[in-house]
Protein backbone atom coordinates (compact mmCIF):
# COMPACT_ATOMS: atom_id res chain seq x y z
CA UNK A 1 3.34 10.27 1.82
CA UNK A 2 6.41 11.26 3.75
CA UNK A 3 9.10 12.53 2.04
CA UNK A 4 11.98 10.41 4.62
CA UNK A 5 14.81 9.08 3.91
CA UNK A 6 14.66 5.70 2.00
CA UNK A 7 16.95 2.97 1.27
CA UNK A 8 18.91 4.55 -1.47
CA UNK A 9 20.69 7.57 -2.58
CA UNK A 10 17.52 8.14 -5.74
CA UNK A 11 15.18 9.64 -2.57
CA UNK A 12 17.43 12.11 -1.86
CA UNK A 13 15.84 15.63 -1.13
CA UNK A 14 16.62 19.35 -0.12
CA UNK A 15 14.55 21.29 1.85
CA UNK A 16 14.53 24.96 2.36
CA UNK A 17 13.71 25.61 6.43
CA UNK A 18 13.83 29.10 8.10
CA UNK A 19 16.16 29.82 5.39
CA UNK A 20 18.72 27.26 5.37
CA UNK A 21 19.00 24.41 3.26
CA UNK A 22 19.39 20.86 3.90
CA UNK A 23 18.76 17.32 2.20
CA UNK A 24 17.26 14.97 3.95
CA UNK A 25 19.35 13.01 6.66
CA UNK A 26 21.95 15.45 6.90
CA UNK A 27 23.50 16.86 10.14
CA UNK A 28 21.19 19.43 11.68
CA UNK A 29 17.74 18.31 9.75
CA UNK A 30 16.11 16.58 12.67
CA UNK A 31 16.48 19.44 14.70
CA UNK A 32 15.69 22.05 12.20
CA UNK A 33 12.12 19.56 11.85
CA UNK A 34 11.48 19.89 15.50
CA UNK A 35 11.97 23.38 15.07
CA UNK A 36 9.64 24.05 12.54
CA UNK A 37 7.15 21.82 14.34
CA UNK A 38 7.39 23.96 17.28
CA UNK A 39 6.84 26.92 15.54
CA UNK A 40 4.01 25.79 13.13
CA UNK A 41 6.90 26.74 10.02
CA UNK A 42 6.26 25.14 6.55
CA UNK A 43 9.74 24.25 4.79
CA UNK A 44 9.68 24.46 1.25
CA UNK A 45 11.32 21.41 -0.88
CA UNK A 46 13.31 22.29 -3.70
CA UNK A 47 12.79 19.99 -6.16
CA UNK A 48 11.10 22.92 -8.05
CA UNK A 49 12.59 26.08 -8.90
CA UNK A 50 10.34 28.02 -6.80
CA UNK A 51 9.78 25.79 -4.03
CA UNK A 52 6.58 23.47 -3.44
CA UNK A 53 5.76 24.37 0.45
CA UNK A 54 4.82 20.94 2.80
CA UNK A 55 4.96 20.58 6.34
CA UNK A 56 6.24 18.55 9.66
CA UNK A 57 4.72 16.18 11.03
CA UNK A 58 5.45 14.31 14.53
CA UNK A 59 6.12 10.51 14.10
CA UNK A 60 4.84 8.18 16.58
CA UNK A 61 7.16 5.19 18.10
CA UNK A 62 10.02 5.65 15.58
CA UNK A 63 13.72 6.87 16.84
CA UNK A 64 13.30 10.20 14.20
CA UNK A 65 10.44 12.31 15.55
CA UNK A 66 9.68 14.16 12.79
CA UNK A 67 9.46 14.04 9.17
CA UNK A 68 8.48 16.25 6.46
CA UNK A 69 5.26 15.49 4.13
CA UNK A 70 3.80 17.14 1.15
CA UNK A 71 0.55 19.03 2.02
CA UNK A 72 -2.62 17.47 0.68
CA UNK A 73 -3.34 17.70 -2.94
CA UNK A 74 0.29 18.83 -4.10
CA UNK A 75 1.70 15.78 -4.82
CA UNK A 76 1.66 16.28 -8.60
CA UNK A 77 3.45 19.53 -7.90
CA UNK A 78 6.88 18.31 -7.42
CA UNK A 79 9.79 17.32 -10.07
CA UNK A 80 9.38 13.50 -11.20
CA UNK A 81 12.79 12.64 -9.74
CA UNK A 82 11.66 13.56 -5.99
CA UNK A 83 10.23 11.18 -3.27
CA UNK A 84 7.47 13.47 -2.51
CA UNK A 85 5.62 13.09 -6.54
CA UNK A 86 2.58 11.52 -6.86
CA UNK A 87 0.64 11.34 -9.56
CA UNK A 88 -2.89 13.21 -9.92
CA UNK A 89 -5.20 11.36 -7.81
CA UNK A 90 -7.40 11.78 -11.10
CA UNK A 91 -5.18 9.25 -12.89
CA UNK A 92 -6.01 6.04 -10.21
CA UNK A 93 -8.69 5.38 -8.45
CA UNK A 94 -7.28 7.59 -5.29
CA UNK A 95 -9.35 10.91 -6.70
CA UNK A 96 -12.84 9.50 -5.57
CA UNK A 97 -11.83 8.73 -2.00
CA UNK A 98 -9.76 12.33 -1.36
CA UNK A 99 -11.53 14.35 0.85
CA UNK A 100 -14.39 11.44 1.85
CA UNK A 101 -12.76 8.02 2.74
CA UNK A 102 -9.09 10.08 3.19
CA UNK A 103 -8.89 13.16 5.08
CA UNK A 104 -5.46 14.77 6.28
CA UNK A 105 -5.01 17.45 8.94
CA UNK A 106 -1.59 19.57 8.21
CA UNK A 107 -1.96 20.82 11.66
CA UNK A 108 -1.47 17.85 13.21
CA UNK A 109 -0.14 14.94 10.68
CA UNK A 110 -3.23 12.98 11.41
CA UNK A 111 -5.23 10.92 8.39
CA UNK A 112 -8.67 10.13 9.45
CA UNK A 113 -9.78 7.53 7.60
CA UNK A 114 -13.45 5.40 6.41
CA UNK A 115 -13.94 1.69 5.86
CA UNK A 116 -16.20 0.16 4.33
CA UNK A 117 -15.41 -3.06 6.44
CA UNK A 118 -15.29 -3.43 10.67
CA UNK A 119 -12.72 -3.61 13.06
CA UNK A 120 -15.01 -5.23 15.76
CA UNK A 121 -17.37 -8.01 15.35
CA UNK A 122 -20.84 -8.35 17.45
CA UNK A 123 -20.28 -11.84 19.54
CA UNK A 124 -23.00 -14.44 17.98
CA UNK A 125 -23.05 -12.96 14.55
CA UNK A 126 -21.49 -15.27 11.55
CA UNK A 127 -19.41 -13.41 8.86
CA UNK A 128 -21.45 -10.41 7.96
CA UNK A 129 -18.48 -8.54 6.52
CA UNK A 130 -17.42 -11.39 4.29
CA UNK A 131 -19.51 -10.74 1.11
CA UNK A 132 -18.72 -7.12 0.78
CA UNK A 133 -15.26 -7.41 1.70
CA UNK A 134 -13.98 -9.84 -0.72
CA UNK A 135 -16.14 -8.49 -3.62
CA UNK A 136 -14.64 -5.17 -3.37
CA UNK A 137 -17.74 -3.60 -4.08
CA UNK A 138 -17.70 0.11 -3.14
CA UNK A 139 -20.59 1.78 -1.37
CA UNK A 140 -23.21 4.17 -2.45
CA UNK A 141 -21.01 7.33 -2.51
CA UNK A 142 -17.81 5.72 -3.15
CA UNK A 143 -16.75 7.26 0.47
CA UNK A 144 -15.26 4.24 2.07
CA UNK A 145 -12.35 2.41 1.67
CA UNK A 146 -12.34 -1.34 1.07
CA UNK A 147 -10.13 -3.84 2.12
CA UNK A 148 -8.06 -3.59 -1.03
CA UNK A 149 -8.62 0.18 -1.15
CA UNK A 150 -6.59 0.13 1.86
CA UNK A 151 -4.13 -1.76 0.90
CA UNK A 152 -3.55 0.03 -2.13
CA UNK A 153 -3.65 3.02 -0.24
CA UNK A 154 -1.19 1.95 2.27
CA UNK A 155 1.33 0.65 -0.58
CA UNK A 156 1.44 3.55 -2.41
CA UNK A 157 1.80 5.37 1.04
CA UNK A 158 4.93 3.23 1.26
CA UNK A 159 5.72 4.25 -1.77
CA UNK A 160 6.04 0.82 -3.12
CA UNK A 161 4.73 1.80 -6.20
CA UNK A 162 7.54 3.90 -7.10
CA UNK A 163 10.12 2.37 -8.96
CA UNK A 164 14.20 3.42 -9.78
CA UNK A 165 17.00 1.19 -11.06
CA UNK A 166 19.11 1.61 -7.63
CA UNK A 167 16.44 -0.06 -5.94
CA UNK A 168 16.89 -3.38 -7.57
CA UNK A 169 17.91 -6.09 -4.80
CA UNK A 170 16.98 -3.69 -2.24
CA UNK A 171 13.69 -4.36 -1.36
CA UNK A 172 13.15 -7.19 0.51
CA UNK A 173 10.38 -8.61 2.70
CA UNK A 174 11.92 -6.52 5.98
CA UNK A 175 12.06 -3.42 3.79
CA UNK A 176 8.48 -3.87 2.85
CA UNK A 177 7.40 -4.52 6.06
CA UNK A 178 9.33 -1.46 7.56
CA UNK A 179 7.73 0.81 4.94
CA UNK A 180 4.28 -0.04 5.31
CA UNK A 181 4.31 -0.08 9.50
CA UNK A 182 5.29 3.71 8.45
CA UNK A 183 2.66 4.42 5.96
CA UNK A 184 0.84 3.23 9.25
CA UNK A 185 1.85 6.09 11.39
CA UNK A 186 -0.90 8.74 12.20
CA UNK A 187 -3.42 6.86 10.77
CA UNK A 188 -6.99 6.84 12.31
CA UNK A 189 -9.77 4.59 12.28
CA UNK A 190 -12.64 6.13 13.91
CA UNK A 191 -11.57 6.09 17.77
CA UNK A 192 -8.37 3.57 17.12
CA UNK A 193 -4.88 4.16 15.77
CA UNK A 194 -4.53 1.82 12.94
CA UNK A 195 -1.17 0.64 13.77
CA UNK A 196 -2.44 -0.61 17.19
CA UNK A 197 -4.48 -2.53 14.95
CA UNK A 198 -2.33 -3.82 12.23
CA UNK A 199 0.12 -6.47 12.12
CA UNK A 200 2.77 -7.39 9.33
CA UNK A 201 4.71 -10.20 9.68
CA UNK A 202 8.63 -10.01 10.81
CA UNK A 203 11.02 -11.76 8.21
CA UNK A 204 11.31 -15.52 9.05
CA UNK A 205 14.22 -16.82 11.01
CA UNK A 206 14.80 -20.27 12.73
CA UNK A 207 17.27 -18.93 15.43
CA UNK A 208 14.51 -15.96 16.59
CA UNK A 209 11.19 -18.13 16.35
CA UNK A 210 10.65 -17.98 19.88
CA UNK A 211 11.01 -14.24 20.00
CA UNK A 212 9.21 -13.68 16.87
CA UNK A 213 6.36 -16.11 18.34
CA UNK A 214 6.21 -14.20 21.89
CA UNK A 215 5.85 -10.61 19.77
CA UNK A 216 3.34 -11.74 17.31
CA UNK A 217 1.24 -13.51 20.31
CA UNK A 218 1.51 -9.78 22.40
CA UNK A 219 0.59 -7.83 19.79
CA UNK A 220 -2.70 -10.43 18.71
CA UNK A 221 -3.50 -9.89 22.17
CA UNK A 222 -5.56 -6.91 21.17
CA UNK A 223 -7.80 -9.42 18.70
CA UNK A 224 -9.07 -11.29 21.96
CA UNK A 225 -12.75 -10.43 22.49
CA UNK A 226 -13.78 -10.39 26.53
CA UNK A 227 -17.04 -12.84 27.35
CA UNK A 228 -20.02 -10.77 26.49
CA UNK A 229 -18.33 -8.16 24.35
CA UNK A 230 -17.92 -7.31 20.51
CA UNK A 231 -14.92 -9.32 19.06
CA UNK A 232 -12.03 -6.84 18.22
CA UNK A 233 -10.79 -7.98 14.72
CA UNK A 234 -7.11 -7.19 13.83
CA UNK A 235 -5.55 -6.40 10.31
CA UNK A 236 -3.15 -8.59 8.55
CA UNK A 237 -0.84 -7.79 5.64
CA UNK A 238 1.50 -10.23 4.24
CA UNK A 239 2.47 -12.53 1.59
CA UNK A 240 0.35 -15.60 1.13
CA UNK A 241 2.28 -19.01 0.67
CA UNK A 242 -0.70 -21.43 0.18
CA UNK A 243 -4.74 -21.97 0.84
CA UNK A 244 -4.74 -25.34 1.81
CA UNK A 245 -7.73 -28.22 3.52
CA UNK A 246 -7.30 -28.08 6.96
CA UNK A 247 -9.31 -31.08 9.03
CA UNK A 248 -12.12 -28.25 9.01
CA UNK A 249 -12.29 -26.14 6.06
CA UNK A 250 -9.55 -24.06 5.29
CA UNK A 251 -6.23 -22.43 6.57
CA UNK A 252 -4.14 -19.62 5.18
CA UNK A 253 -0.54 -20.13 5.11
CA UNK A 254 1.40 -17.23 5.66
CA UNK A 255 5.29 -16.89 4.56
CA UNK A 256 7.31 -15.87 7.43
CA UNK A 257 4.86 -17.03 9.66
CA UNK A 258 5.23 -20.90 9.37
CA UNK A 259 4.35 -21.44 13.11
CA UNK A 260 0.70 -20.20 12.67
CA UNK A 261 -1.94 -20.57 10.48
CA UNK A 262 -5.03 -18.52 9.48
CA UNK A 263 -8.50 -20.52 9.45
CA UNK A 264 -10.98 -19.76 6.63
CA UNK A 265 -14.06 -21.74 6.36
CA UNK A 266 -15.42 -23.69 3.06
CA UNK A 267 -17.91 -20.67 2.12
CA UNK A 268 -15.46 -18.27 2.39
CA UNK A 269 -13.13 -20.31 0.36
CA UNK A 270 -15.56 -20.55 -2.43
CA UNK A 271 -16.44 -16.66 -2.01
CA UNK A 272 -12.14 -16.61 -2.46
CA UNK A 273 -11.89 -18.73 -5.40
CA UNK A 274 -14.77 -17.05 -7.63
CA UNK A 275 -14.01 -13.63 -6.52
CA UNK A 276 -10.11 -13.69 -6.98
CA UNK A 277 -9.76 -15.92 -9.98
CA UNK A 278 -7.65 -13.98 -12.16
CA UNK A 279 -5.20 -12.62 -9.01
CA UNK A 280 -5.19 -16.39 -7.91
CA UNK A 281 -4.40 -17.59 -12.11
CA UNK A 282 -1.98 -15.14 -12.71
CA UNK A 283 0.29 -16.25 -9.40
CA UNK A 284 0.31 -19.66 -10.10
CA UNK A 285 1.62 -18.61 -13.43
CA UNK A 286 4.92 -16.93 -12.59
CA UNK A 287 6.64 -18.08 -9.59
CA UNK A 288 8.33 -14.59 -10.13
CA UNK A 289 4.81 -13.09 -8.46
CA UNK A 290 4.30 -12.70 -5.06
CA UNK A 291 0.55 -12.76 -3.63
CA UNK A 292 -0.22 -10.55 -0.87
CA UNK A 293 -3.52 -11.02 1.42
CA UNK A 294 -5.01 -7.93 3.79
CA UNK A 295 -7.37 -9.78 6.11
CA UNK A 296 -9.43 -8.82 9.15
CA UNK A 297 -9.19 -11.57 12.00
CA UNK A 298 -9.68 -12.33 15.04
CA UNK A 299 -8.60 -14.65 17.73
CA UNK A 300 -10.88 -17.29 18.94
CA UNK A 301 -10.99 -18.34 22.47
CA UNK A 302 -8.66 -21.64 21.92
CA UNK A 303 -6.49 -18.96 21.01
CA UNK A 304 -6.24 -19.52 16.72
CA UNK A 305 -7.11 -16.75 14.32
CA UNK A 306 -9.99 -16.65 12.13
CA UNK A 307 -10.15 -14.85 9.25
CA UNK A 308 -13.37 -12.68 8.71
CA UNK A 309 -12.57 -10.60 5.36
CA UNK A 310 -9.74 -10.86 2.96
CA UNK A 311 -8.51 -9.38 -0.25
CA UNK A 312 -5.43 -10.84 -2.71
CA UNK A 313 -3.26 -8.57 -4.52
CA UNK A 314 -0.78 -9.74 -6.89
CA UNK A 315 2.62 -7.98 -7.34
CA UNK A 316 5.78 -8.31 -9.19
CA UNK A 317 9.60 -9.42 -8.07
CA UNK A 318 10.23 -5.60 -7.02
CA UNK A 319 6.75 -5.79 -5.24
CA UNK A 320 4.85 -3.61 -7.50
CA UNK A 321 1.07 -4.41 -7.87
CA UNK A 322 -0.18 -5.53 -10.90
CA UNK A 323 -4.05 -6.94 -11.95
CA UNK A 324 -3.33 -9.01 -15.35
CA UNK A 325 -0.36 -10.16 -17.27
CA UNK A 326 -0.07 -6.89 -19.54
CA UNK A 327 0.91 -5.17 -16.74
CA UNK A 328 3.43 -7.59 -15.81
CA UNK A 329 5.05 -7.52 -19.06
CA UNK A 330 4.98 -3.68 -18.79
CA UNK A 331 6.32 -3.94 -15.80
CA UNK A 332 9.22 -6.56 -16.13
CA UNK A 333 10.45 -4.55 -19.36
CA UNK A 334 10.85 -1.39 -17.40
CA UNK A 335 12.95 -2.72 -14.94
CA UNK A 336 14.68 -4.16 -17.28
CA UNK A 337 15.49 -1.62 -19.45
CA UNK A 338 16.25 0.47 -16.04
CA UNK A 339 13.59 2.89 -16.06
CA UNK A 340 11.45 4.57 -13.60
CA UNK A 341 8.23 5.01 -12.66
CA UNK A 342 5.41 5.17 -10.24
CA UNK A 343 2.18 2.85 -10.67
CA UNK A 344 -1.32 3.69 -10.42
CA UNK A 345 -3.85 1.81 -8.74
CA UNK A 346 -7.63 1.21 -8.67
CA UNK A 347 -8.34 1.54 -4.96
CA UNK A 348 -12.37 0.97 -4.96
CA UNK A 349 -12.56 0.82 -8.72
CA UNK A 350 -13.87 -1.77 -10.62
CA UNK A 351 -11.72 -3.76 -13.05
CA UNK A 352 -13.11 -2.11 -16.36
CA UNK A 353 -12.66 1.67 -14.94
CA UNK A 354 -10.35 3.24 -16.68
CA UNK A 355 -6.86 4.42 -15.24
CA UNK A 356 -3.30 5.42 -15.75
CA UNK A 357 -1.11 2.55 -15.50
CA UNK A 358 2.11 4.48 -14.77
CA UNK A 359 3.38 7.81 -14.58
CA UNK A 360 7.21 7.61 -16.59
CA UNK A 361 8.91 9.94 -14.35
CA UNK A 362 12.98 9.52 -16.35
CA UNK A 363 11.68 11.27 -19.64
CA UNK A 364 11.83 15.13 -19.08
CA UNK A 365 10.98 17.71 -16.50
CA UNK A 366 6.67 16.51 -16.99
CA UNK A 367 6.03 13.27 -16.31
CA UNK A 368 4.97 10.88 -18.94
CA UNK A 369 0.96 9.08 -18.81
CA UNK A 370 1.45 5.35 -20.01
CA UNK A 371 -1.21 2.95 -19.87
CA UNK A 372 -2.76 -0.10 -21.48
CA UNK A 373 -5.44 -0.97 -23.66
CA UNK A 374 -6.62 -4.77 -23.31
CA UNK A 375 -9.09 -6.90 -25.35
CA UNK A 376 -10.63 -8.03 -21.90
CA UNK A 377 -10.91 -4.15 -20.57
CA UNK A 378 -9.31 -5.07 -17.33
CA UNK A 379 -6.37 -3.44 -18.05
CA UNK A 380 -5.45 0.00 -17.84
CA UNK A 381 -6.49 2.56 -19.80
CA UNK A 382 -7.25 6.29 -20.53
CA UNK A 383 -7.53 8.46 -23.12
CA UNK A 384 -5.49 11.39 -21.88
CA UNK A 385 -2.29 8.66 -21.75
CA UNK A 386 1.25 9.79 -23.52
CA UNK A 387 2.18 6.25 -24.35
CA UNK A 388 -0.40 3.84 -25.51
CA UNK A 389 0.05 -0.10 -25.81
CA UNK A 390 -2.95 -1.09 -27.83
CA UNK A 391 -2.67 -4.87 -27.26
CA UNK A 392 -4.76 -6.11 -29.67
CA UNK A 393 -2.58 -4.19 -32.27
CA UNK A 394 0.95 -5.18 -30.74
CA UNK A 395 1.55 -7.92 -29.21
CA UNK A 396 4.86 -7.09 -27.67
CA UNK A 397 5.30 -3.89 -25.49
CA UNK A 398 5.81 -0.87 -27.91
CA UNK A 399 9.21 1.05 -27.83
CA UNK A 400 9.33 2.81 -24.81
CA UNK A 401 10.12 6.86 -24.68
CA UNK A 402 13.26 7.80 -24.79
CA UNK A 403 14.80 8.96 -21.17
């Protein structure tokens, strides 16, 4: 992902560029970026004694033009503490889909990407792209991303799976939003730029509805199919309030969008219920979850959306995903207990896979491999892991490493 400037002083980061130094944000950077765009020159960021070489990209439709990004592959190369770590793609289910389903340029910032779902829809046909969608199943090669596959890939993008104590009561639905219309940027889906094609909901507000109701209605403009031609669908991300009867089948009900409804109809809503049973249990659990829906739609020519494919994901207070309620203890006693962390996630992989559940980034200068071992094998596990909770031994989350 990009290694900007965040909402807090934790991201900080120093960059070596034709020989100067600066940290991100500080007077001179944005032109030292453009210079070593011009000039094809690869800063180095400094997190690491010797230096762990990225590059500079061009942003699209943002006021900063440029911003640097760790070259492909070398995320696991920089210190814990900085924004630009990731952990090995080996550890989630991101290694499989490197190189196939997600290919960057450095030369030009683009990421060219493969779904396993459509963006258009042939006029006439019902939902073809409902079954696979929702079931997450992953095709032959494992070279496409799902629905959730993108959305995981997009949140960790956003680097919403990184956690750090000064981010607490900083991350709200706007910051979200903002973070993910980034992870956006450069993005391309065969011909189209995904952001054209996305849409995340602005942060609610009675004394803006009419604006917020005239930008949402020009930007769903491009998910109005033309008589005789294939239905353009759009993508939605946002948090789900409620899946409730309409007076036919079904309509989503989307928070911070309480002027408009998504329709669903009964078979889908059955597909929905079987499908996401445990994300759908675990919400209505803990009123401290949130559940957020990616869906493909499209706008129907009385001028309502219909949704074609969806996927849930369930994530914490702080937003950060999590599949069962082991993870959410895990997760809710690392926060508390002020540590930090970045979270792995499954992408295409099925729930018994095994996986990292978090890399501990606070304990020394290597990260540390947690992850979970569950009766049901739907948690996380692997057997390279640091830090083990066996939960059929312990029922409370061991003693966490030291910092």
């Amino acid at each position: 992902m990009n290694a900007s400037p965040h909402d807090n002083k934790a991201d900080a980061a120093l960059y070596e560029i034709a020989g100067r130094r600066f940290e991100s944000g500080s007077p001179g950077f944005v032109e030292a970026l453009a210079q070593a765009h011009a000039t094809r020159q690869r800063p180095r960021c400094l997190c690491q004694p010797d230096g762990v070489e990225m590059y500079v990209a061009r942003r699209v439709g943002l006021s900063a033009s440029y911003i640097v990004k760790r070259l492909p592959d070398t995320g696991s190369l920089h210190a814990p503490h900085c924004p630009s770590y990731e952990p090995p793609a080996e550890y989630s289910g991101l290694g499989q889909l490197l190189g196939r389903a997600i290919n960057e340029d450095p030369a030009t910032g683009e990421v060219r990407l493969k779904l396993d779902f459509s963006l258009s829809k042939l006029t006439g046909l019902a939902h073809a792209s409902q079954n696979s969608a929702t079931s997450d199943s992953v095709s032959s090669e494992g070279a496409r991303l799902t629905l959730r596959g993108l959305l995981h890939y997009l949140w960790e993008q956003a680097d919403l799976t990184r956690w750090h104590p000064s981010f607490a009561g900083k991350r709200s639905w706007a910051v979200v939003r903002r973070h993910l219309l980034q992870a956006a940027e450069n993005k391309i889906v065969g011909t189209h730029a995904l952001q054209s094609r996305l849409y995340v909901p602005e942060s609610f507000s009675v004394d803006q509805r009419e604006a917020l109701n005239t930008r949402r209605q020009s930007q769903w403009a491009n998910a109005m199919a033309l008589p005789g031609q294939s239905k353009p669908l759009m993508l939605l991300i946002a948090e789900l309030k409620e899946i409730v009867p309409a007076r036919y089948g079904y309509k989503a009900v989307i928070k911070h969008m309480p002027d408009q409804t998504l329709a669903l109809d009964e078979a889908m809503y059955r597909r929905l219920v079987r499908r996401f049973e445990n994300e759908l249990k675990l919400w209505a659990a803990s009123d401290a979850l949130h559940l957020v829906m990616i869906a493909t739609f499209h706008v129907s020519p009385a001028g309502t959306p219909d949704i074609e494919a969806l996927s849930l994901m369930t994530v914490t207070a702080e937003w950060i995903p999590v599949q069962d309620g082991y993870e959410q203890q895990l997760v809710m006693t690392l926060v508390a207990e002020r540590r930090s962390f970045v979270k792995a996630l499954r992408y295409n992989l099925p729930a018994k896979a095994q996986i990292a559940f978090a890399m501990l980034t606070d304990v020394s200068a290597a990260p540390l491999l947690m992850a979970i071992e569950s009766p049901m094998g739907c948690a996380s596990s692997i057997t390279e892991a640091d830090w083990v909770w066996r939960v059929e031994m312990q029922a409370a989350v061991p003693e966490l490493p030291r910092k």
